[in-house]
Protein backbone atom coordinates (compact mmCIF):
# COMPACT_ATOMS: atom_id res chain seq x y z
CA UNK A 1 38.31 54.06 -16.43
CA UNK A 2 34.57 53.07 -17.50
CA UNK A 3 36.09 49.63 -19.16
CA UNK A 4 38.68 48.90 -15.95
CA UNK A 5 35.71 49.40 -13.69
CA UNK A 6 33.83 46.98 -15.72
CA UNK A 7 36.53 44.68 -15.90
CA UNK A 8 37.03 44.21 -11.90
CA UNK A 9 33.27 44.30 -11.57
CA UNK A 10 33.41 41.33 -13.85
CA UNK A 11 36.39 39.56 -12.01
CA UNK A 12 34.64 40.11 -8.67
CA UNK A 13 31.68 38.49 -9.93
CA UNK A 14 33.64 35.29 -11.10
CA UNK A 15 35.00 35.07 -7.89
CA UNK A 16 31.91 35.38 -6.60
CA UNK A 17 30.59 32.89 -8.01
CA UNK A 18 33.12 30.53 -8.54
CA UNK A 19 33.90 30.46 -4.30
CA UNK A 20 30.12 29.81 -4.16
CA UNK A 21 30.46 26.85 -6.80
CA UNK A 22 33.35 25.60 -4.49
CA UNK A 23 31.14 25.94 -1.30
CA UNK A 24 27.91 24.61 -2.47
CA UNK A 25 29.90 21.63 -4.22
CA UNK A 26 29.43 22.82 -8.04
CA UNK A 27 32.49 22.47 -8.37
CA UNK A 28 34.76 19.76 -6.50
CA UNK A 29 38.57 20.32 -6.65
CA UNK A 30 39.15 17.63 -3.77
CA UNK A 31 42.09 14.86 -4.65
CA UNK A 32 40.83 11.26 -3.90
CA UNK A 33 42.26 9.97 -0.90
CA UNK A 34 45.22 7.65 -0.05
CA UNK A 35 43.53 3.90 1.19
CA UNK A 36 44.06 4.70 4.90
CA UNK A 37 42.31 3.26 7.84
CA UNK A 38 41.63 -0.20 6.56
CA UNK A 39 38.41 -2.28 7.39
CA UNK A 40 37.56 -5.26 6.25
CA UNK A 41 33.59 -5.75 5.61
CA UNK A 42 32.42 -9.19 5.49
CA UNK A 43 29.11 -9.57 2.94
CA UNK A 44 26.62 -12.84 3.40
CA UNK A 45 24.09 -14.71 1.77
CA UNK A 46 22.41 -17.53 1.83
CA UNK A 47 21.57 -18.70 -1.41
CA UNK A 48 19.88 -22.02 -1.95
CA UNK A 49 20.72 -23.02 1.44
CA UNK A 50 24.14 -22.46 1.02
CA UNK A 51 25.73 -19.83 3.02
CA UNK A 52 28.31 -17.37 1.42
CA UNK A 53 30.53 -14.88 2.57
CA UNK A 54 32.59 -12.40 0.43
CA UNK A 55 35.26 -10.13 2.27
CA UNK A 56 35.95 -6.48 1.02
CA UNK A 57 38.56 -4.39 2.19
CA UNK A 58 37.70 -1.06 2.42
CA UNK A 59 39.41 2.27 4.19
CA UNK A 60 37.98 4.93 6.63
CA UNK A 61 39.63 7.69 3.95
CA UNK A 62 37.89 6.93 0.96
CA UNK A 63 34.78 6.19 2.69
CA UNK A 64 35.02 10.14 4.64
CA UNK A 65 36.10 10.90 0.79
CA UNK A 66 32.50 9.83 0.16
CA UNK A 67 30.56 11.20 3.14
CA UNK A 68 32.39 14.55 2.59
CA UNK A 69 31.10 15.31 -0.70
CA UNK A 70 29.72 19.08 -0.97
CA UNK A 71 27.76 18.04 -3.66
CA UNK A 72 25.42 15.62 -2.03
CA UNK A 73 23.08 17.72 -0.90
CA UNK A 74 21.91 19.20 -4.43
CA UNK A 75 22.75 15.33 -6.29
CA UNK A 76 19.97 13.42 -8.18
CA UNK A 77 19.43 10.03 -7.27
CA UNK A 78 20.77 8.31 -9.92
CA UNK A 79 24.39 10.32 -9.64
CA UNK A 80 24.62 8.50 -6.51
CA UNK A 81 24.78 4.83 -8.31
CA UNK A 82 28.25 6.09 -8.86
CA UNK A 83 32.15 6.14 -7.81
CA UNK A 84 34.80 8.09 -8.67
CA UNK A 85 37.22 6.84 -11.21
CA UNK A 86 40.02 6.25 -8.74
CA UNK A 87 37.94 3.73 -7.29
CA UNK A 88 37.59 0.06 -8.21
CA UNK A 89 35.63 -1.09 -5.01
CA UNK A 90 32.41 -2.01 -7.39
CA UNK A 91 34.72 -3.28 -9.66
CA UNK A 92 36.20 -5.63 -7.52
CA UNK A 93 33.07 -7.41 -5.87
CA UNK A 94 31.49 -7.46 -8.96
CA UNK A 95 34.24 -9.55 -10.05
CA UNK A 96 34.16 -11.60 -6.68
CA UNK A 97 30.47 -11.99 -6.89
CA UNK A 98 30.94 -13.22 -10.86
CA UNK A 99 33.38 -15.55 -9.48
CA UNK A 100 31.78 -17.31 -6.51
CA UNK A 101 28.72 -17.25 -9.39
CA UNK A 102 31.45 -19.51 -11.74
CA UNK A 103 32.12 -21.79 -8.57
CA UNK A 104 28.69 -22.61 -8.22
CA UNK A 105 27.75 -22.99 -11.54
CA UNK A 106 25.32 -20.03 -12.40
CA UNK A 107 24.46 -18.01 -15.42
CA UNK A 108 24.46 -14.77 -15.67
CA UNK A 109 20.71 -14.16 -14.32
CA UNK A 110 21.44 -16.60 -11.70
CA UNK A 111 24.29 -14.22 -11.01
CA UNK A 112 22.78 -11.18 -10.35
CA UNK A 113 20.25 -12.88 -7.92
CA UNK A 114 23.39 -13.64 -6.08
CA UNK A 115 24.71 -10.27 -5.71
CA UNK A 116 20.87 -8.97 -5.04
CA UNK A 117 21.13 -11.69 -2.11
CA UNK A 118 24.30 -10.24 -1.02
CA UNK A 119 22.45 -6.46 -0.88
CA UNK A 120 19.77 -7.39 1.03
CA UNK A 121 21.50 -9.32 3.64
CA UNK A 122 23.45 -5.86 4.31
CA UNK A 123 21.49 -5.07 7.55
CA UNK A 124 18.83 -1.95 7.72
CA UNK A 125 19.89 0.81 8.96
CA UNK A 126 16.24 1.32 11.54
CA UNK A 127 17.76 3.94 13.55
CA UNK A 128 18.51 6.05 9.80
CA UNK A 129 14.63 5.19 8.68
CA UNK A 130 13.38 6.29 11.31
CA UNK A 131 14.71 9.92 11.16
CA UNK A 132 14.38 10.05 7.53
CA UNK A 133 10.56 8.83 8.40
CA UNK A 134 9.74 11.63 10.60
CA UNK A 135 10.87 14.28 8.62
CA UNK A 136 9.57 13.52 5.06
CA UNK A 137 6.05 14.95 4.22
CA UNK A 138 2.97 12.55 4.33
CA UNK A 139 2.62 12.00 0.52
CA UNK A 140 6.31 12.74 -0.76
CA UNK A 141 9.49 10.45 -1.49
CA UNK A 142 11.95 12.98 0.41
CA UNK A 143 16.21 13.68 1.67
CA UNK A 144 16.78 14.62 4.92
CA UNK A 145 18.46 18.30 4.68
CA UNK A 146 20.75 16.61 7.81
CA UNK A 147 24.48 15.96 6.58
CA UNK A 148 24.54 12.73 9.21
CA UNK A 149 21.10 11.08 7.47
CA UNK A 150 22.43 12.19 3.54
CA UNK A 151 22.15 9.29 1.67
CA UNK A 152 25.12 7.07 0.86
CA UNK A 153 27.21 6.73 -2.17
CA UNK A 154 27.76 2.08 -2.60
CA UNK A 155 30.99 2.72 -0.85
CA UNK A 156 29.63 4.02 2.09
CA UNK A 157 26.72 1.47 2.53
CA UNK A 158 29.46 -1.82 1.81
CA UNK A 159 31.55 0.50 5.00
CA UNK A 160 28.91 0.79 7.22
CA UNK A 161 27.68 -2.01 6.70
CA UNK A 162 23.69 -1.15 6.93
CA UNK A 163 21.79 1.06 4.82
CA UNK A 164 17.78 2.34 4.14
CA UNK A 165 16.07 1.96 0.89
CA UNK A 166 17.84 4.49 -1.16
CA UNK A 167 21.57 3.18 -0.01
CA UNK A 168 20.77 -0.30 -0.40
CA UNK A 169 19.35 0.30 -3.69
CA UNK A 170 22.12 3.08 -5.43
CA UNK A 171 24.58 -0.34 -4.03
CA UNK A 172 22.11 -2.97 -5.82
CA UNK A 173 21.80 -1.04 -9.43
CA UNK A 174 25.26 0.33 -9.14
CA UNK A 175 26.57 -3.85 -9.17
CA UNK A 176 23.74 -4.43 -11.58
CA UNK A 177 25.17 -2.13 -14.18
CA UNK A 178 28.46 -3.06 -13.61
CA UNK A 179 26.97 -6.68 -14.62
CA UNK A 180 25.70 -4.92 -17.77
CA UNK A 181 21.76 -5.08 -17.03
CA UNK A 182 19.69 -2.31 -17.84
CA UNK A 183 18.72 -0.77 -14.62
CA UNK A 184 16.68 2.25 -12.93
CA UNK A 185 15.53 3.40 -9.16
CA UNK A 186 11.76 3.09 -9.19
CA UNK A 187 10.82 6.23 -6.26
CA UNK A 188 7.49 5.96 -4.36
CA UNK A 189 6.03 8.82 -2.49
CA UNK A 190 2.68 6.89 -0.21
CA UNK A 191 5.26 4.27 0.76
CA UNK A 192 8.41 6.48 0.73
CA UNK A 193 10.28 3.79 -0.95
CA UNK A 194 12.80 3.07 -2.95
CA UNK A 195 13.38 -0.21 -4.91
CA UNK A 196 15.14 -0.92 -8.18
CA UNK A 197 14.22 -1.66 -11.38
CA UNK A 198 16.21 -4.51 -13.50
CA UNK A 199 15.26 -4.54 -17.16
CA UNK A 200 13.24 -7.51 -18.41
CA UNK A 201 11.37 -8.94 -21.64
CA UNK A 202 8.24 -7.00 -22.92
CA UNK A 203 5.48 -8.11 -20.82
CA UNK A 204 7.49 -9.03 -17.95
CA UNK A 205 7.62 -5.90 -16.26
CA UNK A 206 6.48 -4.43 -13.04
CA UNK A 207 3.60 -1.73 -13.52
CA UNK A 208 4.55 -1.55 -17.33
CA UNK A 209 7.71 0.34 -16.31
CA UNK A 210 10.28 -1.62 -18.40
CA UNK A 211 11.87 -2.79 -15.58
CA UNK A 212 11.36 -5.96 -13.17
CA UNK A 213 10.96 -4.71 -9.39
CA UNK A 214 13.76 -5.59 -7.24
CA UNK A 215 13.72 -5.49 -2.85
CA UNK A 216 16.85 -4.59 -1.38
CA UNK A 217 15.56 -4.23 2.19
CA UNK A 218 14.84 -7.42 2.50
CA UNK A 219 15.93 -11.02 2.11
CA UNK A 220 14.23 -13.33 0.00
CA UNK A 221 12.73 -11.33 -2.31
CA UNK A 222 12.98 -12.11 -5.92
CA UNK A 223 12.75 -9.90 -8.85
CA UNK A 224 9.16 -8.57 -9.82
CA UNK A 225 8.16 -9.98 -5.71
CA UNK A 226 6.44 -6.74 -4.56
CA UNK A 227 6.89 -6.06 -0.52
CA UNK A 228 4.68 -5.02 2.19
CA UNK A 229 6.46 -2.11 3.38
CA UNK A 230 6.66 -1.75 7.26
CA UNK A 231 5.67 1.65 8.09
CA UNK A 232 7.23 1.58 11.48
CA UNK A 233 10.46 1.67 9.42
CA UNK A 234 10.06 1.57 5.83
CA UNK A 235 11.39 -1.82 5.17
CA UNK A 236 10.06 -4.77 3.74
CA UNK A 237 8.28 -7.43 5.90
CA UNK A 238 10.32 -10.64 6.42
CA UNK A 239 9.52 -13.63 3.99
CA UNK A 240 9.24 -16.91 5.29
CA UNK A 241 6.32 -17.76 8.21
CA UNK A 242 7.04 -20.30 11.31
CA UNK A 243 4.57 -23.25 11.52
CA UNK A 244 2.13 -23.37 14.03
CA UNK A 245 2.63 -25.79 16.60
CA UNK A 246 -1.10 -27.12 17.46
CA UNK A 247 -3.33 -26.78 20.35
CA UNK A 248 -5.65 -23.93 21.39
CA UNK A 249 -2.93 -22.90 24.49
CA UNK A 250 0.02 -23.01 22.10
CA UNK A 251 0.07 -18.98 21.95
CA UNK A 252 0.71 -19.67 18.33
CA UNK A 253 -0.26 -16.19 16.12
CA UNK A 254 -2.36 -17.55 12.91
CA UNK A 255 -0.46 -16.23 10.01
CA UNK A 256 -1.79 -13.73 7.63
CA UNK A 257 -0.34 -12.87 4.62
CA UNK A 258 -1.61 -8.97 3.31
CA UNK A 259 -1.08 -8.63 -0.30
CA UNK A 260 1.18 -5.81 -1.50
CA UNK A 261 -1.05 -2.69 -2.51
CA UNK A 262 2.12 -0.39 -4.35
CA UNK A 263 0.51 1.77 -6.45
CA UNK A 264 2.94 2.29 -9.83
CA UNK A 265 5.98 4.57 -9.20
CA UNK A 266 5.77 8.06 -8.66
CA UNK A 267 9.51 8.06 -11.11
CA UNK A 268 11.40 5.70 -13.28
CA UNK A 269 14.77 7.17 -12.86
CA UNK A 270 17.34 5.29 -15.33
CA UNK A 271 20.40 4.46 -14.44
CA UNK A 272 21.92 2.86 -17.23
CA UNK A 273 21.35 0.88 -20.48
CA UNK A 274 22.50 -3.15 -20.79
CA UNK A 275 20.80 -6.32 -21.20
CA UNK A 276 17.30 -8.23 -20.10
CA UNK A 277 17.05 -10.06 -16.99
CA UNK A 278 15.40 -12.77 -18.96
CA UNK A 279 15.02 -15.32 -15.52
CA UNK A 280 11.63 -13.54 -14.88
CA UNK A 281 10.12 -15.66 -16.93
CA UNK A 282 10.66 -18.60 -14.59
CA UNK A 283 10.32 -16.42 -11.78
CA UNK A 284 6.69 -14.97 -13.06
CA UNK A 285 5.45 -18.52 -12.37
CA UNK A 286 6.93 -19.01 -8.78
CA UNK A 287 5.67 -15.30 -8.05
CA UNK A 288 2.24 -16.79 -9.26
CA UNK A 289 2.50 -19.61 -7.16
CA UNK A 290 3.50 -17.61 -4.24
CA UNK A 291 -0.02 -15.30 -4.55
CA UNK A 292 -2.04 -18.58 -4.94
CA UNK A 293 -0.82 -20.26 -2.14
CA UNK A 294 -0.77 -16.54 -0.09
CA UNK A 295 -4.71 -16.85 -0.97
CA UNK A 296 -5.18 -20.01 0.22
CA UNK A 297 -3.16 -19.99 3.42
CA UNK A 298 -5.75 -16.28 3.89
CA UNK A 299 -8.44 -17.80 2.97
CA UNK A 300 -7.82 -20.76 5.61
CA UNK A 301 -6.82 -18.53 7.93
CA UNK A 302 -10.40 -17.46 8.50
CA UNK A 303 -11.13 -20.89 8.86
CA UNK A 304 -8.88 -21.27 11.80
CA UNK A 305 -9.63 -18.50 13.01
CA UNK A 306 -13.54 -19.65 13.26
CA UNK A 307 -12.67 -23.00 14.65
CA UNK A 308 -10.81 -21.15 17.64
CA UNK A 309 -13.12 -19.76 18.57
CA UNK A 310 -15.95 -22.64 18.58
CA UNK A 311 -12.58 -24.42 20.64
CA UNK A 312 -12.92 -21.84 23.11
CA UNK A 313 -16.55 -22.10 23.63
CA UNK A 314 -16.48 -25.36 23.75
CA UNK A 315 -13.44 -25.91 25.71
CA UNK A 316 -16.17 -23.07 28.78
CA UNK A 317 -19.07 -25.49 27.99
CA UNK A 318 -16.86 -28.46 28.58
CA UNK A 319 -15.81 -27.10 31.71
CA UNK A 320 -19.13 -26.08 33.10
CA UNK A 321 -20.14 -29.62 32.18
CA UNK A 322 -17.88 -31.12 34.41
CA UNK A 323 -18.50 -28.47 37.42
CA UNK A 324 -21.80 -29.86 37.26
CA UNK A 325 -20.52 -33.39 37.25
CA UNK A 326 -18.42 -33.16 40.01
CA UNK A 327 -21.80 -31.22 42.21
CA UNK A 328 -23.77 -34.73 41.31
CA UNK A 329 -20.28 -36.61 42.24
CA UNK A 330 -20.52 -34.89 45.23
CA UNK A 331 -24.51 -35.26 46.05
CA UNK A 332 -23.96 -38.90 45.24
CA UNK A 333 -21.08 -39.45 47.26
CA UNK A 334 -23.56 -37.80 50.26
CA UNK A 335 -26.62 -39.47 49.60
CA UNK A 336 -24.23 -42.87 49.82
CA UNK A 337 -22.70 -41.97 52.88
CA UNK A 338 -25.98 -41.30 54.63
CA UNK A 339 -27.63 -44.66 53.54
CA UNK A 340 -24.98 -46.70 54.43
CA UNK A 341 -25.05 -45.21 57.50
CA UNK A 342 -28.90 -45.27 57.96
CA UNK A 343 -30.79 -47.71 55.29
CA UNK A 344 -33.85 -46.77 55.50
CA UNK A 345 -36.72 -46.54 52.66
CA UNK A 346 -36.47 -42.81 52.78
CA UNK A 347 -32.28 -42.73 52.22
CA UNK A 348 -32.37 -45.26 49.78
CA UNK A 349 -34.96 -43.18 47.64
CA UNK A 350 -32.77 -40.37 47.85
CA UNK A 351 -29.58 -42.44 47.00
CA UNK A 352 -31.14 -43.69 43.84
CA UNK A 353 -32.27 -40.08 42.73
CA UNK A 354 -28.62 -38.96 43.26
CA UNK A 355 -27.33 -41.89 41.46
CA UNK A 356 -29.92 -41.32 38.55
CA UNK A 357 -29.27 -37.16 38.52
CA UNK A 358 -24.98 -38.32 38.19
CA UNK A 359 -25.44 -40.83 35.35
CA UNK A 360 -27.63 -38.28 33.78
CA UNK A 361 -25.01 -35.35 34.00
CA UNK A 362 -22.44 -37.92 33.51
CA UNK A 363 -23.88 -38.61 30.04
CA UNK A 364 -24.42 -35.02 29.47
CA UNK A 365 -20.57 -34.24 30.32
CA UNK A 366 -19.31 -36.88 28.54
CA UNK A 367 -20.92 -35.81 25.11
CA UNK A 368 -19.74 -32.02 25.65
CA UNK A 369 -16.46 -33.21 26.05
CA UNK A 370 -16.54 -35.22 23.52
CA UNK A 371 -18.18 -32.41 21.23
CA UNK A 372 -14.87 -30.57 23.00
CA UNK A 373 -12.26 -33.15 21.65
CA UNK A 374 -13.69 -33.51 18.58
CA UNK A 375 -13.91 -29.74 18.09
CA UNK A 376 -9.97 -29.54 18.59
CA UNK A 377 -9.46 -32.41 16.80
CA UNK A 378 -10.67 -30.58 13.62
CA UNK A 379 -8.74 -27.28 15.09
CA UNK A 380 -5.17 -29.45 15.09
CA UNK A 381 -6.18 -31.04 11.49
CA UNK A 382 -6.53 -27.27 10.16
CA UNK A 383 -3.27 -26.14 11.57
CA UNK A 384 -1.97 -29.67 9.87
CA UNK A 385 -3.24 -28.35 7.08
CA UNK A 386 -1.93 -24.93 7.25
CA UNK A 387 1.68 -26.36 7.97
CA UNK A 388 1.83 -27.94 4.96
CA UNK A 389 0.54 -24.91 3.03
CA UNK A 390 3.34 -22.97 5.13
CA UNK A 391 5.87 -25.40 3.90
CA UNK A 392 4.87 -24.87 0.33
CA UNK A 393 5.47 -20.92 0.90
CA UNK A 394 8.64 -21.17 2.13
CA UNK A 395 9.70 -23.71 -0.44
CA UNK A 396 8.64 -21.49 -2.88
CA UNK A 397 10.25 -17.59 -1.33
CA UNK A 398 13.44 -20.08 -0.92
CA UNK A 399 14.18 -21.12 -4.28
């Protein structure tokens, strides 16, 4: 009786445990799904000036196959830079990617730029950030314990079409390995970020890690670029700036370009072995060129900045000037009046002093509106300036 009691003590405990496997997704005996529901997901990029679209048909049972998961609430990052083996989604737009890549003539760097364009032009998901935001702790890269704000498997960010930081990039290092690149997530708690990490050449990396950096929340950015994270919403700042039109009254905001203070990750979570991403090289000197010109466009920002101000002052003195002009206009205009009318020794004293106080202030005016012109003249030379420098930048983030 001892050893049958044992034995259904034992059975009750694998039952036990193996329901609580079940429930807390240990163990996952779901079937994948039938393609049901079908949506088709346009992807775009503009690359070079050229603007791409890929189309991806995808169905509203395999992505609920995805968001159902039991599992994704105890998962590691990097198990979500998966699919399961029924699926060939990433399979298939990697192979669409690779072949708009052959149309245009690319190599194989050239072609995972593409499909990092195609990831970042998936729109952000603000209204997700912002939740995610508010709940994670001040100094920690964090989950949301909230089933509706879990992160998302690549099939679920290409079907919603949006995604944060940690969707965007488990989509962008999930195409990257199927591309065969070594890749990693690169996790940082002060920004609560998530970027990914593309493997390059020794001495190529970002913060020594091995791997290049890589911005999916963002357009623009090229590998080893390093953001400045919005902390309104945890997404990267928009490259490119708008000129500035001229004049003082234009309402035109000077542009200032902050330089990225990441510190290095908090983890370097790999995802997969494969080959360098040997393009950084070229890309380590546009990056360079970027910060220099980023510099100077600061550095005459300040300039600007000063010269507004003296615009300003000059632009009051000006007009004081020519209040006081138009009050000797005015006692001129009287003192004429009256000696036409009576031209007597007396009036025509008082006409010459008014005609002698005008030319006077006249003189006077004219120089501090001169001084004025000239002043915005040098203003509208240094936003001239400035434009071209702005040019430059966005040549440069473009390419």
């Amino acid at each position: 009786m001892k050893i049958f009691g044992k034995i259904v003590t034992f059975i009750i405990i694998i039952v036990i445990l193996g329901f609580a496997a079940f429930k807390f997704g240990i163990i996952d005996l779901r079937q994948f799904p039938k393609p049901e529901g079908l949506k088709t997901v346009t992807l775009n990029c503009n690359y070079h000036g050229q603007t791409l679209t890929l189309k991806e048909n995808l169905y509203a049972s395999i992505d609920n196959y995805y968001k159902s998961d039991p599992k994704k609430q105890f998962m590691s990052y990097e198990s979500y830079v998966s699919e399961a083996k029924e699926d060939k989604t990433l399979e298939d737009l990697t192979g669409k990617i690779e072949a708009k890549a052959q149309d245009l003539g690319l190599n194989p760097d050239q072609t995972a730029d593409l499909a990092t364009c195609f990831v970042q032009n998936i729109p952000y998901d603000s209204a997700k950030a912002k939740v995610v935001l508010s709940n994670a702790p001040s100094d920690k890269f964090s989950k949301v314990a909230n089933n509706d704000y879990f992160d998302r498997f690549p099939y679920e960010t290409l079907y919603d079409n949006e995604g944060i930081c940690t969707d965007k990039s488990y989509l962008e290092a999930a195409l990257l390995k199927q591309m065969g690149y070594g890749t990693a997530l690169l996790t940082f708690d002060v920004e609560h970020h998530m970027a990914v990490g593309i493997k390059v050449p020794s001495g190529y990396s970002s913060f020594n890690t091995g791997y290049g950096y890589i911005e999916t929340t963002s357009t623009g950015y090229k590998v080893g670029q390093l953001p400045i994270i919005n902390t309104d919403n945890g997404g990267a700042r928009q490259l490119g700036l708008n000129k500035l039109s001229g004049g003082i009254d234009s309402g035109d905001i000077i542009p200032v370009l902050p330089q990225s203070d990441f510190s290095p990750p908090t983890k370097v979570i790999k995802v997969a072995d494969g080959k360098d991403y040997a393009r950084i090289v070229d890309i380590t000197d546009t990056n360079n060129q970027i910060k220099e010109i980023s510099a100077k466009i600061n550095s005459l920002n300040k300039e600007l900045e000063g010269y507004k101000q003296a615009v300003k002052n000059s632009e009051s003195q000006a007009q004081d000037a020519k209040h006081q002009l138009d009050s000797a206009e005015a006692k001129l205009n009287d003192a004429k009046r009256i000696y036409e009318q009576d031209p007597s020794d007396q009036n025509y004293q008082v006409y010459s002093q008014a005609y002698s106080d005008y030319q006077n202030t006249y003189n006077q005016t004219k120089a501090i509106i001169d001084g004025y012109h000239s002043t915005v003249n040098t203003y509208n030379s240094k936003v001239n300036e400035l434009n071209v420098l702005i040019d430059e930048y966005n040549t440069l983030v473009a390419e």
